[in-house]
Protein backbone atom coordinates (compact mmCIF):
# COMPACT_ATOMS: atom_id res chain seq x y z
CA UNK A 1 92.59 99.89 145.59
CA UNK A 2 92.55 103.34 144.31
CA UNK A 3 93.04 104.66 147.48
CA UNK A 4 96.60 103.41 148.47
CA UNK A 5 97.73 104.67 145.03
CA UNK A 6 96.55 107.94 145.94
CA UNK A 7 99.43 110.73 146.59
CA UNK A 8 98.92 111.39 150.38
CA UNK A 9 99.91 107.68 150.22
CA UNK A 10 102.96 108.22 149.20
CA UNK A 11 103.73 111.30 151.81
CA UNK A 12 102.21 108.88 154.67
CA UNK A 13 104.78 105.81 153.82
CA UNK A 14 107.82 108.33 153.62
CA UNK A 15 106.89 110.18 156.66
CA UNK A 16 106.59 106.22 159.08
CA UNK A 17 109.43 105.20 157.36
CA UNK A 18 111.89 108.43 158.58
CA UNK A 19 110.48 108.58 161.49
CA UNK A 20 110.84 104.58 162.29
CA UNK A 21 115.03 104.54 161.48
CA UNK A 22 115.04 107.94 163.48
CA UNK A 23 113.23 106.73 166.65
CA UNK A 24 115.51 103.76 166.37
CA UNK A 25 118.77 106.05 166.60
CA UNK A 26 117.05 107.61 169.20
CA UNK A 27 116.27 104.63 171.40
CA UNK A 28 119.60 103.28 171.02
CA UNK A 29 121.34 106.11 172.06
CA UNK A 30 118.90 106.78 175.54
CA UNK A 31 119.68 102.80 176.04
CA UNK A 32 123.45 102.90 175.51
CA UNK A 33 124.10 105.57 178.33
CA UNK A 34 127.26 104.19 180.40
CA UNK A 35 127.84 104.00 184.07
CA UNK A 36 129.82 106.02 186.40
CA UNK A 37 132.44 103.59 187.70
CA UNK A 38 131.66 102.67 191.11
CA UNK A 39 127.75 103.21 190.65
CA UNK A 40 125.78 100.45 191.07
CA UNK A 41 123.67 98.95 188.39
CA UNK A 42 119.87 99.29 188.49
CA UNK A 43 117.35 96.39 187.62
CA UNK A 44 114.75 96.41 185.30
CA UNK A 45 112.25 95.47 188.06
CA UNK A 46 111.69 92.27 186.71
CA UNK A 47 112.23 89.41 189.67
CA UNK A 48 112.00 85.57 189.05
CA UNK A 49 112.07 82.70 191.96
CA UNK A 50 112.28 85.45 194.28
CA UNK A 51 115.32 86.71 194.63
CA UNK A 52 116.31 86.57 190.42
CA UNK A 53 116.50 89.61 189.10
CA UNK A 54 117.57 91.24 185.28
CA UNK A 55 120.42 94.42 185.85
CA UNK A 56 119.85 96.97 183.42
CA UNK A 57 123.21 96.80 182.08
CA UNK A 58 124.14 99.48 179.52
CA UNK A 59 124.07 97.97 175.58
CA UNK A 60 127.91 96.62 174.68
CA UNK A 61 129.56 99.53 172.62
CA UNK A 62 130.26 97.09 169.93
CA UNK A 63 126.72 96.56 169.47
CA UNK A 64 125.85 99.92 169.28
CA UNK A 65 127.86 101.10 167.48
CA UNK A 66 127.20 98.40 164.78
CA UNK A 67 123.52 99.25 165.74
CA UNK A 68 123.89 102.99 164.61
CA UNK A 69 125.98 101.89 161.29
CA UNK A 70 122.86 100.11 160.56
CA UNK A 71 120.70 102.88 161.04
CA UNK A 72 123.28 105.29 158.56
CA UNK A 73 123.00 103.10 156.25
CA UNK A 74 118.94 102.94 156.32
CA UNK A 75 119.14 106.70 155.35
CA UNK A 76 121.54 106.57 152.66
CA UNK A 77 119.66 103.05 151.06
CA UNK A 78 116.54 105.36 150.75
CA UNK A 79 117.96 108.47 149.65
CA UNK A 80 119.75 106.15 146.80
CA UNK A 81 116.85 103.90 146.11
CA UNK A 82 113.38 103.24 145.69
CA UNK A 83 111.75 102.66 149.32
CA UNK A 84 109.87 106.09 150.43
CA UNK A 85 106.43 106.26 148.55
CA UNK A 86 106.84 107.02 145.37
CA UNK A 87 110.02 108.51 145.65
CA UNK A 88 112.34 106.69 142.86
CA UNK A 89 116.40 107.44 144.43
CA UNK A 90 118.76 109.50 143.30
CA UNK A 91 120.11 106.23 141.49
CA UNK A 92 117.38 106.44 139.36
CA UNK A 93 117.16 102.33 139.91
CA UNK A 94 114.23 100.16 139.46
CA UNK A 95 113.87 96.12 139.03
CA UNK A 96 112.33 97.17 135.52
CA UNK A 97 114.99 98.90 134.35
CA UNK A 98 117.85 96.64 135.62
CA UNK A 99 115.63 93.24 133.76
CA UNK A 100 115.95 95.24 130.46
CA UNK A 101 119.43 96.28 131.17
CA UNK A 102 120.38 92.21 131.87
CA UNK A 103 118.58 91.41 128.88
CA UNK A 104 119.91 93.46 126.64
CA UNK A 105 123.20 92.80 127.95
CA UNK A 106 122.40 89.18 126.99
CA UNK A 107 120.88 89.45 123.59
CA UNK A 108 124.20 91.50 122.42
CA UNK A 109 126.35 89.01 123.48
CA UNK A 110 124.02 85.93 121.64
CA UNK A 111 122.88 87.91 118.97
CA UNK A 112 125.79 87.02 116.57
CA UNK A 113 124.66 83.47 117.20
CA UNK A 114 121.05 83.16 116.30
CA UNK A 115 121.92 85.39 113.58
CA UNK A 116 123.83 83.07 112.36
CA UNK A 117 121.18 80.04 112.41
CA UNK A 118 118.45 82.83 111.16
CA UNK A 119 120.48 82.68 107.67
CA UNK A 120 119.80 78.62 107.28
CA UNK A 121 116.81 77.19 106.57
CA UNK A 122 115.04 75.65 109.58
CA UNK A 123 115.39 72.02 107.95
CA UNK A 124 119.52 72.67 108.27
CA UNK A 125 118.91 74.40 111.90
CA UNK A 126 117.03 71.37 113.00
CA UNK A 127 119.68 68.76 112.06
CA UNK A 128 122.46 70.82 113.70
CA UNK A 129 122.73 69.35 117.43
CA UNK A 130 123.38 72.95 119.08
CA UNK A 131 120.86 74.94 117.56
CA UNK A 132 118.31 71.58 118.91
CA UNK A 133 120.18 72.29 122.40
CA UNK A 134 119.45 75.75 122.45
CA UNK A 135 115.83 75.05 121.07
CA UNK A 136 115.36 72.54 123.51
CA UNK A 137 116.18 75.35 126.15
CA UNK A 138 113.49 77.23 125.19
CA UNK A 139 111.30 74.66 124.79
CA UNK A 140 111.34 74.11 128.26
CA UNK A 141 111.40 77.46 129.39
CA UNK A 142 107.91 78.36 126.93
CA UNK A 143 106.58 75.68 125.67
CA UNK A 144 106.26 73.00 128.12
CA UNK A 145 103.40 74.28 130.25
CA UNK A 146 100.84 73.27 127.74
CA UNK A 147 102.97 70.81 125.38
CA UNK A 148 104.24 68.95 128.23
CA UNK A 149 108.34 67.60 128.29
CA UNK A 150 107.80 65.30 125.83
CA UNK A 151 105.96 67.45 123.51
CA UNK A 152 103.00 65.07 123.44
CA UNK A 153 100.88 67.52 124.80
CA UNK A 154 97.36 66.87 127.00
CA UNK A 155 94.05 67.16 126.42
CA UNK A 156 93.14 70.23 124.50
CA UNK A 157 96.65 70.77 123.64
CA UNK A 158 98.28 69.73 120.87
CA UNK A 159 100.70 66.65 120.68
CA UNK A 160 103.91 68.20 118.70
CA UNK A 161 105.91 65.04 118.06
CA UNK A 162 103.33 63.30 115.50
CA UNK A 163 102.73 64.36 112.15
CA UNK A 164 98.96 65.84 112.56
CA UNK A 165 98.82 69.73 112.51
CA UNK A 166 95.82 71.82 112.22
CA UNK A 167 97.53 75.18 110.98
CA UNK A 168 99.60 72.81 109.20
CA UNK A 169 103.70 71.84 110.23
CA UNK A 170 105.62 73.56 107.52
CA UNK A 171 108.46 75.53 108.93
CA UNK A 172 106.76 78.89 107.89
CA UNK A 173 103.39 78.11 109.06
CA UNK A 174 105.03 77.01 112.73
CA UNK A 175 107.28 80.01 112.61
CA UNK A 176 103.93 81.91 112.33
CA UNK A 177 101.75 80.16 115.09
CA UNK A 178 104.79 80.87 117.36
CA UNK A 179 104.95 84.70 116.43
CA UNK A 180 101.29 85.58 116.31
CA UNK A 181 99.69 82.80 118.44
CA UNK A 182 96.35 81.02 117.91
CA UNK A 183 93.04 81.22 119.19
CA UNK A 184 90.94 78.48 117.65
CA UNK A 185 86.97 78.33 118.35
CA UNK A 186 84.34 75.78 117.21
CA UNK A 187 80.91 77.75 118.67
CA UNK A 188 78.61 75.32 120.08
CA UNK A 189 76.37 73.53 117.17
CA UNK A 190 73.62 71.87 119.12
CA UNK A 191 71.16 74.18 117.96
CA UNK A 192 72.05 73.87 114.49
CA UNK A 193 72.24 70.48 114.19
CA UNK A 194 68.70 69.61 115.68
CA UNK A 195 67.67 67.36 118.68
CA UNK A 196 69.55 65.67 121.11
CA UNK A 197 68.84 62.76 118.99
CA UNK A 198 70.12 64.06 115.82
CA UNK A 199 73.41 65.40 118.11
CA UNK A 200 74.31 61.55 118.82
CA UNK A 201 73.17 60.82 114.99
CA UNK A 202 76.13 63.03 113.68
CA UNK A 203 78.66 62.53 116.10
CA UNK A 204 78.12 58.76 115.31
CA UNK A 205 78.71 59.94 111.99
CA UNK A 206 81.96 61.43 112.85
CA UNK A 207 82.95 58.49 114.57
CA UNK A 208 82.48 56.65 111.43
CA UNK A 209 84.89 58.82 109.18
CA UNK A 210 88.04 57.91 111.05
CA UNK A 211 86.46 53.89 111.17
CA UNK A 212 86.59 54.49 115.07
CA UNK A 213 83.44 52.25 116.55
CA UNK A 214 80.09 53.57 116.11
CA UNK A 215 76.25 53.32 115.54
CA UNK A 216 75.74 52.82 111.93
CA UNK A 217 72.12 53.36 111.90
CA UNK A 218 72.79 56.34 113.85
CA UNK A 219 75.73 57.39 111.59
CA UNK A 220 73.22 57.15 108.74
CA UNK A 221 71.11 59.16 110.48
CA UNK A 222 73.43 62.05 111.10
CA UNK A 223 74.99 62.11 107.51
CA UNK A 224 72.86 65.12 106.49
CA UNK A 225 72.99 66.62 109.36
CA UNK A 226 76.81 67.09 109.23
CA UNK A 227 76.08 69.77 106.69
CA UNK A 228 76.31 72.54 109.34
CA UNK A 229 79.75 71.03 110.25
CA UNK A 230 81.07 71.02 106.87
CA UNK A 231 81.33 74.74 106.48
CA UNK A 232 84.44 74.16 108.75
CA UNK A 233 85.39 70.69 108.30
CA UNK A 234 84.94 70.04 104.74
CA UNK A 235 82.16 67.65 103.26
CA UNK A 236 84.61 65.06 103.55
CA UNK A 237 85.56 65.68 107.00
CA UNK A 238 89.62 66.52 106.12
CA UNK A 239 89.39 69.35 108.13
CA UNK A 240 90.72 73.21 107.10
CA UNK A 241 94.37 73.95 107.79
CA UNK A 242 93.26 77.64 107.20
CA UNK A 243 91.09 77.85 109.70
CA UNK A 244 92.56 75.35 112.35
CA UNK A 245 89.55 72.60 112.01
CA UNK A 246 91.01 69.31 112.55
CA UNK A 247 90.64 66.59 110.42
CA UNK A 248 87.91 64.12 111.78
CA UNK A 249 88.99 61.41 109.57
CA UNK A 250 91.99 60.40 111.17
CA UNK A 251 92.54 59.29 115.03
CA UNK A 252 93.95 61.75 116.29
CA UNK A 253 91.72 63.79 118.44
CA UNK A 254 92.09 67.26 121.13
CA UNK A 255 89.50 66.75 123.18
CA UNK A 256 88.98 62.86 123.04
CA UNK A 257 87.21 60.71 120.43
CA UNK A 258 84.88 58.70 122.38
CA UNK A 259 80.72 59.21 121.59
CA UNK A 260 80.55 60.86 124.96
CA UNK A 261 83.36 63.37 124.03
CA UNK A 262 82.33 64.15 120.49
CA UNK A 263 78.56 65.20 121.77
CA UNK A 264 79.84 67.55 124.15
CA UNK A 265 81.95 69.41 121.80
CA UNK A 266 79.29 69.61 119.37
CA UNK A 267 77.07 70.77 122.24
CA UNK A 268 79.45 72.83 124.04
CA UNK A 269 81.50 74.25 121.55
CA UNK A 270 85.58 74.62 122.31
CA UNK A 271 87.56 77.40 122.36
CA UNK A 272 91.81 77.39 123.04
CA UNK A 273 94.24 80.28 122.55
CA UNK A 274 97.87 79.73 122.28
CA UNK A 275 99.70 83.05 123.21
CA UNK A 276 101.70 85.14 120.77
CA UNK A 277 105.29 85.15 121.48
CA UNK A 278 106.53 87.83 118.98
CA UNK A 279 106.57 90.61 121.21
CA UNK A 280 108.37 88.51 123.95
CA UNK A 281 111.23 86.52 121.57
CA UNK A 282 113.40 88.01 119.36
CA UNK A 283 113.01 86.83 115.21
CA UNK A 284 115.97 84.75 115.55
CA UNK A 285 114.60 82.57 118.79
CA UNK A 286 112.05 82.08 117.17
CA UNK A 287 113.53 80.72 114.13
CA UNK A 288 115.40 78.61 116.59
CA UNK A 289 112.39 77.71 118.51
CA UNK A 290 110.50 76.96 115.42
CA UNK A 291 113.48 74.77 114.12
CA UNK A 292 113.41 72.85 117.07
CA UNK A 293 109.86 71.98 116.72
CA UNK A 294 109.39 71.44 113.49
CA UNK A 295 112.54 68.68 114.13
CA UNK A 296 110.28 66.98 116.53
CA UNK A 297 108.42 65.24 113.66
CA UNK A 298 110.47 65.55 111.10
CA UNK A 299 113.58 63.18 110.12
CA UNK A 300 115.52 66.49 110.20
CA UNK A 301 119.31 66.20 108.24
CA UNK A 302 121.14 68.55 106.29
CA UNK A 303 119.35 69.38 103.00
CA UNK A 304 116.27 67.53 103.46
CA UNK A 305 113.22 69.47 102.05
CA UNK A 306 110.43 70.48 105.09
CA UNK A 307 107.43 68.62 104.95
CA UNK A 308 104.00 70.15 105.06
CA UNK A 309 101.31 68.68 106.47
């Protein structure tokens, strides 16, 4: 790929692309030659049937001379703009530079508003119904690739709408996860824990701290064994909001909480990244944003406290 970045790449493109728009003023013009009244009209030397033949009829005027407009305006388009090798215009113009020109056109005119909702608490900015428009805007336009429409999320990615968080849901912590993004990782235990035996033991175990069905022999089994997850999890199993580690006493699960599902995690490991948007969103859509989600399972009214989870 290097080598169609190279400069004689550049000369080569500007050089075809003259000399194509000239050759096509120049074929026009040796096509378009009239008749002298009176002369008789050659053929093309094509003959059909036998006796159907194509005149060479000179081009209509009309058409060339809409033809050579055409052409003029070929030369001035790339003297003005971008189109021979790396040669920007005299404009100066580039799709880069118009984007940031339409978008900062765009954040001065809405800038007042999110402003505004960036001096309320998110709690207030949630129960007002145009901020949750405008949040459900860019909901849409960020957010639903991995959280789905409904914010219920998929497997491996977070359902929004329910009160389990594992960075936790206060307004400051979501505000936080949308700036800086996550990238949780649970490395894969196997080793640690033992056998393939003793991998079913504990994940039976973990079965049996949210009550979900389970081998209770084998659950005994694994008890100990969940030491090596507890560095993470907690000896209890709640989970660390600091650390993203879910809580594996409840039933709410990323991946899937049947035996089958539990083994391979602890086998395979899992790793998910949610991407940073602070670079991309300005500190007031994401307040906005943040508001918007946070309302999603909260009761959100004017003056209620946030909840943390």
């Amino acid at each position: 790929m290097a080598d169609f970045v190279a400069p004689g790449w550049s000369l080569y493109i500007t050089i075809v692309t003259l000399a194509s728009v000239a050759f096509c003023v120049w074929l026009t013009l040796a096509l378009a030659r009239g008749r002298t009244p009176g002369q008789q009209v050659g053929t093309t030397g094509h003959r059909w049937d036998g006796d159907l033949e194509e005149y060479n009829n000179p081009l209509p005027r009309w058409w060339l001379w809409l033809f050579l407009i055409t052409c003029i305006f070929a030369f001035a388009y790339l003297a003005l703009y971008p189109g021979l090798g790396s040669f920007q215009g005299l404009l100066g113009w580039s799709q880069k530079s118009q984007y940031e020109r339409e978008v900062a056109r765009v954040d001065d005119a809405t800038a007042p508003l999110f402003a505004r909702y960036l001096q309320q608490e998110i709690p207030r900015v949630a129960a007002d119904p145009q901020a949750r428009e405008m949040g459900e805007r860019m909901y849409l336009t960020y957010c639903v690739q991995c959280h789905g429409s409904d914010a219920r999320g998929s497997r491996g990615f977070p359902n929004l709408s329910d009160a389990d968080w594992l960075y936790g849901g206060d307004p400051d912590t979501i505000k936080a996860t949308i700036t800086q993004g996550r990238h949780g990782v649970m490395p894969p235990m196997a080793a640690a824990v033992g056998t393939a035996d003793d991998v079913k033991n504990v994940a039976n175990y973990v079965l049996s701290l949210s009550g979900s069905r389970h081998d209770e022999a084998a659950a005994a089994a694994g008890r100990d064994k969940f030491a090596v997850c507890a560095a993470c999890h907690g000896e209890s199993g709640t989970g660390n909001p600091a650390l993203g580690a879910p809580n594996l006493t409840d039933t709410t699960w990323l991946y899937g909480g049947s035996l089958a599902r539990i083994v391979e995690t602890i086998e395979g490991g899992r790793s998910n990244e949610m991407p940073a948007f602070g670079e991309m969103l300005s500190e007031g859509k994401i307040h906005l944003l943040a508001a918007y989600v946070w309302g999603l399972s909260n009761a959100a009214a004017p003056g209620t406290a946030a909840k943390t989870n």
